[in-house]
Protein backbone atom coordinates (compact mmCIF):
# COMPACT_ATOMS: atom_id res chain seq x y z
CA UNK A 1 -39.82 -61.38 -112.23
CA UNK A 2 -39.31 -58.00 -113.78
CA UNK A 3 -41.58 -56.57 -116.34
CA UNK A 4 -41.20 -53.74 -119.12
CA UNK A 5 -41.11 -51.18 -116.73
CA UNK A 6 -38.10 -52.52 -115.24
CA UNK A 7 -36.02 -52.92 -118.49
CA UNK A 8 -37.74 -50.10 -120.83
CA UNK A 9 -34.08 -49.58 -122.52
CA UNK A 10 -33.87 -53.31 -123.49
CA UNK A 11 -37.50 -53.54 -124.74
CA UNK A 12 -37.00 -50.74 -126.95
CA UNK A 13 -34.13 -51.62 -127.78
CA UNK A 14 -35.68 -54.94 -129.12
CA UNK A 15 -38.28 -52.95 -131.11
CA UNK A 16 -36.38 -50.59 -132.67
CA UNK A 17 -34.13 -53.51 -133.91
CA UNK A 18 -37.44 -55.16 -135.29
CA UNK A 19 -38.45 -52.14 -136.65
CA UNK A 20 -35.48 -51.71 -138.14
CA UNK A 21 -34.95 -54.97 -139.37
CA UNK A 22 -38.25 -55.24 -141.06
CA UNK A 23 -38.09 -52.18 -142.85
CA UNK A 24 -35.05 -53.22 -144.65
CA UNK A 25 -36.08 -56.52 -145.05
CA UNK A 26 -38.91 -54.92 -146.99
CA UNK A 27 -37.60 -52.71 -148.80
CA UNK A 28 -34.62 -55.38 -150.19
CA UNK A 29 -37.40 -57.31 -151.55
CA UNK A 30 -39.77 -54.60 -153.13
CA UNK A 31 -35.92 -53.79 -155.27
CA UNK A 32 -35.97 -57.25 -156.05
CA UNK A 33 -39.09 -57.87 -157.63
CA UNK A 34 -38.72 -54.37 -159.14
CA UNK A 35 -35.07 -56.10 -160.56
CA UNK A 36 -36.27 -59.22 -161.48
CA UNK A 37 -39.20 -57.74 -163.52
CA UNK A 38 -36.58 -55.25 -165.30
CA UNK A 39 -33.91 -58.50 -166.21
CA UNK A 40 -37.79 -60.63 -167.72
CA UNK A 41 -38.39 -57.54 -169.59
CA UNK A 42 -34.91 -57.26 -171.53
CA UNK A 43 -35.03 -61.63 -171.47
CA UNK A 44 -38.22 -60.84 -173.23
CA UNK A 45 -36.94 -58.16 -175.70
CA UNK A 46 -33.91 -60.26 -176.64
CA UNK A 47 -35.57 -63.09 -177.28
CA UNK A 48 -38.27 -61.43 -179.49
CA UNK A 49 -34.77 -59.98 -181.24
CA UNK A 50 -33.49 -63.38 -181.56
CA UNK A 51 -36.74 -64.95 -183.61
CA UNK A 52 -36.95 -62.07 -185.78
């Protein structure tokens, strides 16, 4: 059965993809929170509007 050395190009193949993958995957979510913490603020705002 063949090891890395045998199929280097698929292996890093695989980890770039994971790499890749995970980086983006990471970065979608740190926007996200950094959304969904901008849209509670201006929920807050109006609704501090709206009982005034």
């Amino acid at each position: 059965m063949g090891g890395v050395g045998e199929h280097w190009f698929w292996w890093g193949l695989t980890v770039a993809a994971l790499v890749w993958y995970s980086t983006i995957t990471v970065y979608v979510a740190v926007k996200a929170i950094s959304d969904i913490k901008g849209m509670l603020s201006q929920l807050r705002s109006r609704g501090d509007d709206a009982a005034g």
